[in-house]
N, C-alpha and C. Protein backbone atom coordinates (compact mmCIF):
# COMPACT_ATOMS: atom_id res chain seq x y z
N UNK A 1 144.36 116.75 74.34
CA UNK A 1 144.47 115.96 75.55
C UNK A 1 144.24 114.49 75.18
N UNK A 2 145.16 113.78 75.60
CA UNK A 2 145.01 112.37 75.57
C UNK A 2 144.11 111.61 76.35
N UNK A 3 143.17 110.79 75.64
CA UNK A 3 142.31 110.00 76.93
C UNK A 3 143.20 108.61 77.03
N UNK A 4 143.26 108.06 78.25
CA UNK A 4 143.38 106.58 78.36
C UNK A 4 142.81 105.54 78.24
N UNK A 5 142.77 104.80 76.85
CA UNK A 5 142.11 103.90 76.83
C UNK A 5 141.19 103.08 77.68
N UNK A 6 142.44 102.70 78.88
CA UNK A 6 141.65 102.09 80.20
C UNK A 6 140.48 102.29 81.13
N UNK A 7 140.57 103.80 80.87
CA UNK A 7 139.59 104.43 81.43
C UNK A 7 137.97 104.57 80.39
N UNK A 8 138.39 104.38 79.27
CA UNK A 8 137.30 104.63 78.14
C UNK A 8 136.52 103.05 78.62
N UNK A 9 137.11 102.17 78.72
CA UNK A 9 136.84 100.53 78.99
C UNK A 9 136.58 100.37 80.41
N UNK A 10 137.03 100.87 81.23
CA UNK A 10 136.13 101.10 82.51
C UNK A 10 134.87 101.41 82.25
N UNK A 11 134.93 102.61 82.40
CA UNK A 11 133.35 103.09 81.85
C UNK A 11 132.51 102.50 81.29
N UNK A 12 133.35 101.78 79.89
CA UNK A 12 131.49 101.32 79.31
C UNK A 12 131.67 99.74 79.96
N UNK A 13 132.59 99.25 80.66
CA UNK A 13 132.17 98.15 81.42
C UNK A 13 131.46 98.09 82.55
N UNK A 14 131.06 99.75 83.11
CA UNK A 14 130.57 99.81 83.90
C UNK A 14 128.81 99.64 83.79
N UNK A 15 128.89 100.13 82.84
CA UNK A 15 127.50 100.27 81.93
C UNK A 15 126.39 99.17 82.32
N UNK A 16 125.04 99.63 82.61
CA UNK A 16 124.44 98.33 83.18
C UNK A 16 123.47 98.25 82.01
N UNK A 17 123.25 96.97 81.46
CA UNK A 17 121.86 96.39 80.32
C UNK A 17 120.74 96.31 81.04
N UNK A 18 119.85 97.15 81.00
CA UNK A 18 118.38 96.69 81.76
C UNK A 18 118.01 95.58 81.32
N UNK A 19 117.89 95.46 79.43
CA UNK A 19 117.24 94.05 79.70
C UNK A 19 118.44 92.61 79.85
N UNK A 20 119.44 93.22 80.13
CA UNK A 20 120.38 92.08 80.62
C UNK A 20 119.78 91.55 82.14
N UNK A 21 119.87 92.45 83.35
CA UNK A 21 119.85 92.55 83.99
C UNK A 21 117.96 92.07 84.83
N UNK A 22 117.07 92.15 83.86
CA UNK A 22 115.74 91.83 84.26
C UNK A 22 115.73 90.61 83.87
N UNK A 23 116.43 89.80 82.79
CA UNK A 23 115.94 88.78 82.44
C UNK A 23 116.98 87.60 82.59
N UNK A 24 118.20 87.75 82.84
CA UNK A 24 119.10 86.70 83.18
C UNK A 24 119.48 86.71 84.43
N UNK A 25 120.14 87.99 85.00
CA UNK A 25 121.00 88.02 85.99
C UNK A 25 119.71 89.06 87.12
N UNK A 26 120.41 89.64 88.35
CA UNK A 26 120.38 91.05 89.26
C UNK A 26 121.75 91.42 89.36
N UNK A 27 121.61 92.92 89.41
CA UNK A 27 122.75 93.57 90.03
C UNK A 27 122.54 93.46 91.06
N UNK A 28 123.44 92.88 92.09
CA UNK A 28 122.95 93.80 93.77
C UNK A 28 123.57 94.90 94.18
N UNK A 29 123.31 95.41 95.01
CA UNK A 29 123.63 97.05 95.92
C UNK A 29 125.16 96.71 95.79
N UNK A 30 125.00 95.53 96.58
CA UNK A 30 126.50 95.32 97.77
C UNK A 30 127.66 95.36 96.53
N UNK A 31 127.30 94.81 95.13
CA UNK A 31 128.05 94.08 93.99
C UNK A 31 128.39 96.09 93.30
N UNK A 32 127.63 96.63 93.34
CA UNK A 32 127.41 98.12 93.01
C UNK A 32 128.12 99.07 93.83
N UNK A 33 128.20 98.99 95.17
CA UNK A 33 128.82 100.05 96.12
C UNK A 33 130.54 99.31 96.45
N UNK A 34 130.21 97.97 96.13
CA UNK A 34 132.09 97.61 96.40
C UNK A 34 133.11 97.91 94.88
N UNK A 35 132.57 97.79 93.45
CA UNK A 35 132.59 98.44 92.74
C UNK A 35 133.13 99.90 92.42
N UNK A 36 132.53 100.70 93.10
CA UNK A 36 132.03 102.09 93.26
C UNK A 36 133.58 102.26 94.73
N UNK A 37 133.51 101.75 95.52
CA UNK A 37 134.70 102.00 96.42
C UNK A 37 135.98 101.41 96.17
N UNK A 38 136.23 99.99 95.34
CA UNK A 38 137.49 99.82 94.59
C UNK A 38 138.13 101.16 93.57
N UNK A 39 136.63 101.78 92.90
CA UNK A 39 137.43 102.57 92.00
C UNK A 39 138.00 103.41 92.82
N UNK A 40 137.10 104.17 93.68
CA UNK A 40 137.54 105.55 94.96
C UNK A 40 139.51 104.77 94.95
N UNK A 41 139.45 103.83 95.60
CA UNK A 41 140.89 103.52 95.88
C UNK A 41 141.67 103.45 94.85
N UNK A 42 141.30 103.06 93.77
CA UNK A 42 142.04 103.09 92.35
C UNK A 42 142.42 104.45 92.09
N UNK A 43 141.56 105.93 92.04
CA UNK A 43 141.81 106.79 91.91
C UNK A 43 143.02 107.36 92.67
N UNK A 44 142.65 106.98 93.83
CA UNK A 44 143.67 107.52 95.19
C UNK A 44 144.94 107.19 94.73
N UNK A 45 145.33 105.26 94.44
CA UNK A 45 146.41 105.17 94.28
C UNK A 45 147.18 105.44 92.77
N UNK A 46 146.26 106.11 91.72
CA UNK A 46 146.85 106.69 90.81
C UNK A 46 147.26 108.36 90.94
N UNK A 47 146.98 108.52 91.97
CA UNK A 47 146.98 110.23 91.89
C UNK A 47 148.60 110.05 93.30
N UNK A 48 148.24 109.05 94.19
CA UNK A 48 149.58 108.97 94.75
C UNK A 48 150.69 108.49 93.94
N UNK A 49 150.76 108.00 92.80
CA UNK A 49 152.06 107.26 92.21
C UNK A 49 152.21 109.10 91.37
N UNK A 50 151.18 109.72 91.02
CA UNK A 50 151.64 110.41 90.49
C UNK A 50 152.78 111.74 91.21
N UNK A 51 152.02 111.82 92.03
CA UNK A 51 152.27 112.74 93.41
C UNK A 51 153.64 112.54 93.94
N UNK A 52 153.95 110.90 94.02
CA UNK A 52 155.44 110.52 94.00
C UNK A 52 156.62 110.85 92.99
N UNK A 53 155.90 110.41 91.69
CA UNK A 53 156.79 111.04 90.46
C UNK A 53 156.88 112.54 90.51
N UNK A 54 156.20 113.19 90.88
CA UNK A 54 156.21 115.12 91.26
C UNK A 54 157.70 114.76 92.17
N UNK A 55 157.36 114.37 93.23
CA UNK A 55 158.35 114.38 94.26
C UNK A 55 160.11 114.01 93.72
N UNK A 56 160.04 113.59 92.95
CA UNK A 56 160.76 112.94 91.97
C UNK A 56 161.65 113.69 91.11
N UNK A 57 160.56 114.37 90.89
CA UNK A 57 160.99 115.00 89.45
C UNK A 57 160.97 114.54 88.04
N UNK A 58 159.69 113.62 88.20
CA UNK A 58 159.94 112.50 87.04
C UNK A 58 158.78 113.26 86.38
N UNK A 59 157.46 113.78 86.64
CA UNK A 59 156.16 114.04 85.93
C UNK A 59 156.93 115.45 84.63
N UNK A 60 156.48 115.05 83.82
CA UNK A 60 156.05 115.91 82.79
C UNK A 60 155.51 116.47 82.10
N UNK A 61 154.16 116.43 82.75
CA UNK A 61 152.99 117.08 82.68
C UNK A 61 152.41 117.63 83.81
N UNK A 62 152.39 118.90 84.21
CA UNK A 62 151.67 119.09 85.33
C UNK A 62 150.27 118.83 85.37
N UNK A 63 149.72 119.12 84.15
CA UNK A 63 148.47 119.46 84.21
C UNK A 63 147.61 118.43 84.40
N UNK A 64 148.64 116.99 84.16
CA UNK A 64 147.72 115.91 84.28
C UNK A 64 148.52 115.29 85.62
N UNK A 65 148.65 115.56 86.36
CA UNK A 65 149.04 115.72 87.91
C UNK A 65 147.77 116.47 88.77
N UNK A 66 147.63 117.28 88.20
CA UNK A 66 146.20 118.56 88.79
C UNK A 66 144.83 117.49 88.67
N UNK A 67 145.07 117.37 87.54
CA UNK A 67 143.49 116.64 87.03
C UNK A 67 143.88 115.12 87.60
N UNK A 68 144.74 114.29 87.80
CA UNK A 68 144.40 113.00 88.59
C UNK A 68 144.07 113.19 89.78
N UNK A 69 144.63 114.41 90.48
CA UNK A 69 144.54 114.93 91.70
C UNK A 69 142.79 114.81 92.04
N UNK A 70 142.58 116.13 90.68
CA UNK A 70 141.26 116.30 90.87
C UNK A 70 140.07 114.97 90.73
N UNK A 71 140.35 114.32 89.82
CA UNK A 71 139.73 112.77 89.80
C UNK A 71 139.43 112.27 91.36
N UNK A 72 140.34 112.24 92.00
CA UNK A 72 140.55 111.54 93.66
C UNK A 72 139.87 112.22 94.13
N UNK A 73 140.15 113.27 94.35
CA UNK A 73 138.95 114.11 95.49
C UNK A 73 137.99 114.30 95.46
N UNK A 74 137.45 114.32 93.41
CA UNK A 74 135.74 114.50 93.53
C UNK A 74 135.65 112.81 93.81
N UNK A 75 135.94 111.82 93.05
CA UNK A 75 135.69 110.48 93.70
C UNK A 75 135.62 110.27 95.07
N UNK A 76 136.12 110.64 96.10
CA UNK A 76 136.05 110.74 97.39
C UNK A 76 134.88 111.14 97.79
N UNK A 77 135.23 112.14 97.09
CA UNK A 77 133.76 113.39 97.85
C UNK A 77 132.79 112.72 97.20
N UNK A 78 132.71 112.05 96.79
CA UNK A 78 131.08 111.55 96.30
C UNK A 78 131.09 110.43 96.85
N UNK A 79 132.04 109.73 96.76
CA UNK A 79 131.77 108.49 98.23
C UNK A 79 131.42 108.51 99.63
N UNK A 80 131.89 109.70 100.20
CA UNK A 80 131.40 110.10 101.31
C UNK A 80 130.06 110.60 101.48
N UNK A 81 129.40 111.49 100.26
CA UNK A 81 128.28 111.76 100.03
C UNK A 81 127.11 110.84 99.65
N UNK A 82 127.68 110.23 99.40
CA UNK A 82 126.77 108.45 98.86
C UNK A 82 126.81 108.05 100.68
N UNK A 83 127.58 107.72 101.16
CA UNK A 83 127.77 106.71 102.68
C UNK A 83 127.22 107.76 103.29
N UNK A 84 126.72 108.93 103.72
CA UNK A 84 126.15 109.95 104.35
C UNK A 84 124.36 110.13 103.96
N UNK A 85 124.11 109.75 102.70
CA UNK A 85 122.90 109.44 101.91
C UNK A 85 122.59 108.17 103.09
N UNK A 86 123.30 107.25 102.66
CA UNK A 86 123.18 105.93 102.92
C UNK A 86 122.68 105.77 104.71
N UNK A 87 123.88 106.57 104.94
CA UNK A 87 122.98 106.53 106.49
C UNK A 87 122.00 107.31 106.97
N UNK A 88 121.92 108.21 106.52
CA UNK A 88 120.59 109.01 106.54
C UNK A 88 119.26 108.15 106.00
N UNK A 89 119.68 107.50 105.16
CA UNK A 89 118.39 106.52 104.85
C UNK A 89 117.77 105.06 105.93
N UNK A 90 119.22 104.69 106.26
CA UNK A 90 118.95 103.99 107.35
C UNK A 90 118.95 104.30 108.37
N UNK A 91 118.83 105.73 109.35
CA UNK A 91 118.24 106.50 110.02
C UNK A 91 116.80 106.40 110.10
N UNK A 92 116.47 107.06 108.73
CA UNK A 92 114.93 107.31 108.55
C UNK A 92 114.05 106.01 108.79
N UNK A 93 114.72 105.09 108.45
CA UNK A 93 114.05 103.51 108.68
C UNK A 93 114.06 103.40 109.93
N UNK A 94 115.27 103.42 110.78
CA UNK A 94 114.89 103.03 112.07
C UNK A 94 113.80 104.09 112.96
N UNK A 95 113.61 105.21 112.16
CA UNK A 95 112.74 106.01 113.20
C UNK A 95 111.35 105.75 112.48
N UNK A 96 111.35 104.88 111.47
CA UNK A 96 109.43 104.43 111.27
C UNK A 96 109.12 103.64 112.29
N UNK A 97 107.57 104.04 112.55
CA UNK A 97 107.16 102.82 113.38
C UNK A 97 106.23 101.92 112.75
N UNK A 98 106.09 100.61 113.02
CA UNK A 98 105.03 100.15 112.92
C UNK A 98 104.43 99.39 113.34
């Protein structure tokens, strides 16, 4: 199986330096979750161009049709599961008192 480079370079650009990150810069949330939802859409629209070439008759690989497929949906599903976290947490805040 072939990996895609691009994707190998995603990844470790994703990569965070603790002591980068304590001593020069911060990550923030907001810089982390928009990140995290560009890719969700990146996935989507690679698994639709593929989905089109099916339609086509252009793909020549099924199997990597299945697996971009599959890429999108667990990416999804964990975005939704993150934003469902997320409000459940800011739930729990608004029902502290003090």
């Amino acid at each position: 199986m072939k990996i895609d480079q691009n994707i190998v370079n995603s990844i470790q650009s994703k990569q965070i330096n603790p002591t980068k990150t304590t001593q020069n810069s911060s990550v923030d949330f907001k810089d982390i979750m928009m990140d995290a939802l560009n890719e969700v859409g990146d996935t989507e629209k690679i698994a639709q161009a593929i989905d089109e070439k099916l339609a086509v008759g252009d793909v020549d690989n099924l199997h990597e049709l299945r697996i971009e497929a599959m890429k999108a949906d667990i990416t999804l599903n964990m975005a939704v599961e993150v934003r469902n976290k997320v409000v459940d947490a800011y739930n729990e805040i608004m029902r502290l008192q003090f």
